[in-house]
N, C-alpha and C. Protein backbone atom coordinates (compact mmCIF):
# COMPACT_ATOMS: atom_id res chain seq x y z
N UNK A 1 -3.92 8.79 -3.91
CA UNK A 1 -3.86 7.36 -4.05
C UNK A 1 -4.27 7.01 -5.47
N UNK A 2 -3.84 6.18 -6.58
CA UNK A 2 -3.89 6.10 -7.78
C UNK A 2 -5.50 5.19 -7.38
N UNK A 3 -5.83 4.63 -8.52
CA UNK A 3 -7.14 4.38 -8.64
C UNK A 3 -7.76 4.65 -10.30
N UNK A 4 -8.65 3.98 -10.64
CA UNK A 4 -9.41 3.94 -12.08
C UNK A 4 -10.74 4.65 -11.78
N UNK A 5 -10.82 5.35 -12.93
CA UNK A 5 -11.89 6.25 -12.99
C UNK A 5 -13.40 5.11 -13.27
N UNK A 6 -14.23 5.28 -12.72
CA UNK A 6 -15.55 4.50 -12.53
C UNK A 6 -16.43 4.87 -13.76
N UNK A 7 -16.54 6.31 -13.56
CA UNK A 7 -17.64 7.08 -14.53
C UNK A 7 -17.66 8.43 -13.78
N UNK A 8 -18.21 9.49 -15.01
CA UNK A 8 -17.97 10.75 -14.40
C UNK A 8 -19.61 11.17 -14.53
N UNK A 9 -19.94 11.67 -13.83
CA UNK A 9 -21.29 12.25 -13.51
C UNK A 9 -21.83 13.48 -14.07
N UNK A 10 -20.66 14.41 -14.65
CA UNK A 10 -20.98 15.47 -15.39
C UNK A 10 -20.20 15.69 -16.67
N UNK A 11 -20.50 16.73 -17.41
CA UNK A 11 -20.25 16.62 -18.83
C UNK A 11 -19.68 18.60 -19.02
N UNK A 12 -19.12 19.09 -19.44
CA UNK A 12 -18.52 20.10 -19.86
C UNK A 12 -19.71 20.94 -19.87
N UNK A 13 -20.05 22.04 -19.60
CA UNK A 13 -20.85 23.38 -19.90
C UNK A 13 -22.16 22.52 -18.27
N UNK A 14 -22.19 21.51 -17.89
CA UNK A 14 -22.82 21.70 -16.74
C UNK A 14 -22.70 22.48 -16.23
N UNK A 15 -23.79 22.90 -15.04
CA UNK A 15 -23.93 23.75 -13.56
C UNK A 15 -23.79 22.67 -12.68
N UNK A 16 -22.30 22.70 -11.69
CA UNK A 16 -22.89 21.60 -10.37
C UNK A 16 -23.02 22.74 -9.06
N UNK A 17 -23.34 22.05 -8.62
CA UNK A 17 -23.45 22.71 -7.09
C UNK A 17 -22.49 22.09 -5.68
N UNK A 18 -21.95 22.92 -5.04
CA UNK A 18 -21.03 22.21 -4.08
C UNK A 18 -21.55 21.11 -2.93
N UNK A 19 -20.76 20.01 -3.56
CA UNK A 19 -21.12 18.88 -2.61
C UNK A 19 -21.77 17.74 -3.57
N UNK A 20 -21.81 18.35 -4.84
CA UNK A 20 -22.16 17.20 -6.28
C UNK A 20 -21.24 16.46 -5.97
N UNK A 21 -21.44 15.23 -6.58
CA UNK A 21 -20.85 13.94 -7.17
C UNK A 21 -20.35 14.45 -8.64
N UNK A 22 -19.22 14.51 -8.60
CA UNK A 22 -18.77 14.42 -10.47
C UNK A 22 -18.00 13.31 -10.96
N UNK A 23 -17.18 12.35 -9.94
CA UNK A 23 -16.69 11.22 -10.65
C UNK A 23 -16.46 10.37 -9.23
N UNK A 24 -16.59 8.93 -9.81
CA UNK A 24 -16.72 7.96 -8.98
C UNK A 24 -15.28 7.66 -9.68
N UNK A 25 -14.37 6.98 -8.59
CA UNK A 25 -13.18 6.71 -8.71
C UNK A 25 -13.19 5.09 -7.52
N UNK A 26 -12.02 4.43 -8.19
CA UNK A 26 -11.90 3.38 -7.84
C UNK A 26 -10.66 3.01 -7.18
N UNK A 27 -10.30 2.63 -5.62
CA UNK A 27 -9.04 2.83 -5.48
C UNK A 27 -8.86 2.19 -4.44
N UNK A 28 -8.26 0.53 -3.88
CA UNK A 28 -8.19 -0.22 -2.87
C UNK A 28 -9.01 -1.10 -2.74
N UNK A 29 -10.07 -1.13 -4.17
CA UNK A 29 -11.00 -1.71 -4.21
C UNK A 29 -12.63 -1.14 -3.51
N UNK A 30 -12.58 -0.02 -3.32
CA UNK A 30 -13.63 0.78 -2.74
C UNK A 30 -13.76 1.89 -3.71
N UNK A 31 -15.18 2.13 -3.81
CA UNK A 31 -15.73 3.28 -4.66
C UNK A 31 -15.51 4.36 -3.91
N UNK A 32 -15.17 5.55 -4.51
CA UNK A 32 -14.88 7.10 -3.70
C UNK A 32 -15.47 7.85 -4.61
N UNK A 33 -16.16 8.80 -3.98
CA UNK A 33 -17.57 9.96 -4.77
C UNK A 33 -16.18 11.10 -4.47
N UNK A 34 -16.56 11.59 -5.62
CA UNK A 34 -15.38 12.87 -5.59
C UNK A 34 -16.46 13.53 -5.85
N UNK A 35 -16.33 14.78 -5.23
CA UNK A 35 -17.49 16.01 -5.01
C UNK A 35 -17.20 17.50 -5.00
N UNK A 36 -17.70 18.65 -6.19
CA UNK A 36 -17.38 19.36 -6.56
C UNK A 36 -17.26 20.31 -4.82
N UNK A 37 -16.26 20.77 -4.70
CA UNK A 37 -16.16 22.05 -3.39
C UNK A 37 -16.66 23.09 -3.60
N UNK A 38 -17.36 23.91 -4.71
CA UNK A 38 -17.89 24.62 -5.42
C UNK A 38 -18.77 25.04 -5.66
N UNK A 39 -19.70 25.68 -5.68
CA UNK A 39 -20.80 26.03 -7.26
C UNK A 39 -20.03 26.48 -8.21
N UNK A 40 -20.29 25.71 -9.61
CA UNK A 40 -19.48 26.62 -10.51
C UNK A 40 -19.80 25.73 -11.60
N UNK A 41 -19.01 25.96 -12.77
CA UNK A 41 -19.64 25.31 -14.46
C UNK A 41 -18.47 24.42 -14.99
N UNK A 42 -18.35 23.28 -15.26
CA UNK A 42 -17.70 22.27 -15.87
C UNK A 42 -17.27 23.04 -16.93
N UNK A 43 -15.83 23.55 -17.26
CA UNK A 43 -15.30 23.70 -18.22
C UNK A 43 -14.38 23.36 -19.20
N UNK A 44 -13.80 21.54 -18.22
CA UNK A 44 -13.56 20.36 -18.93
C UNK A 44 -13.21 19.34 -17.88
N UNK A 45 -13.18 18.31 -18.70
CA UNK A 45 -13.13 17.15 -17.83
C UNK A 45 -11.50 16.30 -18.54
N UNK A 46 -10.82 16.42 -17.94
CA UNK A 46 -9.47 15.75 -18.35
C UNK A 46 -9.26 14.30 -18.08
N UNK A 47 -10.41 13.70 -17.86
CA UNK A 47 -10.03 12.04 -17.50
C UNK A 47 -11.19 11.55 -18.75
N UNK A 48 -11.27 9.78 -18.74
CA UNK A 48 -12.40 9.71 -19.21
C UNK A 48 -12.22 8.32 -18.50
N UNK A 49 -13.36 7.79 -18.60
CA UNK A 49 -14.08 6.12 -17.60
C UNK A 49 -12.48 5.21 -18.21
N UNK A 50 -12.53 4.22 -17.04
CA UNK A 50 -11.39 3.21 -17.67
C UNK A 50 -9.97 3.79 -17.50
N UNK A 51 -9.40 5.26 -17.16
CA UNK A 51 -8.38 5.97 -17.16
C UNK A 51 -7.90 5.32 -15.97
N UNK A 52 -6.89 5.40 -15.63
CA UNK A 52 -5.88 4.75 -14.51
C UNK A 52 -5.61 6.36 -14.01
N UNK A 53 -6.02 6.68 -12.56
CA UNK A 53 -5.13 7.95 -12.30
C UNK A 53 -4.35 8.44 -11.25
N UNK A 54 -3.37 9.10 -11.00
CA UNK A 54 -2.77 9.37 -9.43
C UNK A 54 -3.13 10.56 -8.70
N UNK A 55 -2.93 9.86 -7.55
CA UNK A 55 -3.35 11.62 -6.27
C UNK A 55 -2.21 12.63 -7.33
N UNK A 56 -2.96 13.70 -6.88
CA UNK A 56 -2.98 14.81 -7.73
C UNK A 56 -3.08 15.46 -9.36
N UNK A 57 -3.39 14.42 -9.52
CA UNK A 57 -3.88 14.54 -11.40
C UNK A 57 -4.90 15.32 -11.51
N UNK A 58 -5.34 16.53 -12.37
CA UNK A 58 -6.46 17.06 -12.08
C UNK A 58 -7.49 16.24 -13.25
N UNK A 59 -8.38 16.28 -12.87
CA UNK A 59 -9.51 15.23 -13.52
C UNK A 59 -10.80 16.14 -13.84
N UNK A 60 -10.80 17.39 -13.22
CA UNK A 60 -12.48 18.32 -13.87
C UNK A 60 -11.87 19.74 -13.21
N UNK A 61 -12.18 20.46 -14.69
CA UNK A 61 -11.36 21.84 -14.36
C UNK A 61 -13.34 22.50 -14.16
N UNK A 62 -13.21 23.28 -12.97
CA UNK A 62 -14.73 24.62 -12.53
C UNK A 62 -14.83 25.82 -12.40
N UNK A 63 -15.21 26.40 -13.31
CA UNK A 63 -15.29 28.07 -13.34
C UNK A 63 -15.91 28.23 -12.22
N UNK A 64 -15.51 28.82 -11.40
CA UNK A 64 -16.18 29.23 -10.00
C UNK A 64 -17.35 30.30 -10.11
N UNK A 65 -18.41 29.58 -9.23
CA UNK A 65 -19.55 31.26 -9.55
C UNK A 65 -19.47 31.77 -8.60
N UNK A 66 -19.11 33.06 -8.21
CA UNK A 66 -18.75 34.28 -7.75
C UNK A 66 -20.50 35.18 -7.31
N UNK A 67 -20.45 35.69 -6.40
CA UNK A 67 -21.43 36.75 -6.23
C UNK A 67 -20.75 38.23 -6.01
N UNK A 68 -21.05 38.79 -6.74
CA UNK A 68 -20.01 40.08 -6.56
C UNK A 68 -21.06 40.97 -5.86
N UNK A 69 -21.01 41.05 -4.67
CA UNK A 69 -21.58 42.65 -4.02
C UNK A 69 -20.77 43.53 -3.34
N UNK A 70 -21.17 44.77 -2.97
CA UNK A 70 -20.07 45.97 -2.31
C UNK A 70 -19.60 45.39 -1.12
N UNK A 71 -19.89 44.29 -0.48
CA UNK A 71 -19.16 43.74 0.08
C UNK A 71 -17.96 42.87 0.10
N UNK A 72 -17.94 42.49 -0.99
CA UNK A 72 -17.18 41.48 -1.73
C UNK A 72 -16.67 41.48 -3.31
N UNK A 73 -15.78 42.86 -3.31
CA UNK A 73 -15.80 43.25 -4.94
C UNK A 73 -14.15 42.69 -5.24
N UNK A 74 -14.35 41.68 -4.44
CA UNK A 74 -12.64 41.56 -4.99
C UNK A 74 -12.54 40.23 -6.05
N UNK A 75 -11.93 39.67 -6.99
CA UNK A 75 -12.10 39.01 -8.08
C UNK A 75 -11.05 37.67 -7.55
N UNK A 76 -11.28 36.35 -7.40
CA UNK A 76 -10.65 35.15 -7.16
C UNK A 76 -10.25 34.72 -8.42
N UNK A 77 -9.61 33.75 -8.49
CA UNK A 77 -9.10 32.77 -9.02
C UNK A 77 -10.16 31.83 -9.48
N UNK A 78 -11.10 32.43 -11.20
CA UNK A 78 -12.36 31.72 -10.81
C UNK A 78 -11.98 30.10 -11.46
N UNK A 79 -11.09 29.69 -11.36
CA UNK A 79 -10.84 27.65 -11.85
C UNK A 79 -10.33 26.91 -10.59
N UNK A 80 -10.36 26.12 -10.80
CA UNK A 80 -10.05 25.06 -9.95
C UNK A 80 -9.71 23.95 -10.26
């Protein structure tokens, strides 16, 4: 759903944690908390406050943090 960006809550080289707030978006006239799905590190933010944007625009690219043990040595797709 298109909508104007409010303000973004994090800044490039952050740590968020999954279930952060990173940008408040504006859309029908109701505020919407967009929230990282993640732990992982802000490695840019492609919108800025005042931006007009549509469903599916990406708006905050996240290096995913990974725990690598012998259980789990296989390597993802660490962005998002």
């Amino acid at each position: 759903m298109p909508g104007n960006i409010l303000s973004i809550s994090v800044k490039v080289g952050d740590e968020v944690k999954k279930d952060q707030v990173l940008v408040i978006l504006e859309a029908m006239k109701m505020e919407n908390e967009l929230i990282s799905p993640v732990d992982g590190r802000i490695v840019s933010i492609e919108t800025k406050k005042g931006n007009r944007v549509n469903a599916g625009d990406v708006l905050v690219k996240i290096y995913i943090f990974q725990e690598f043990t012998i259980d789990n040595p296989k390597k993802i797709n660490p962005m998002i």
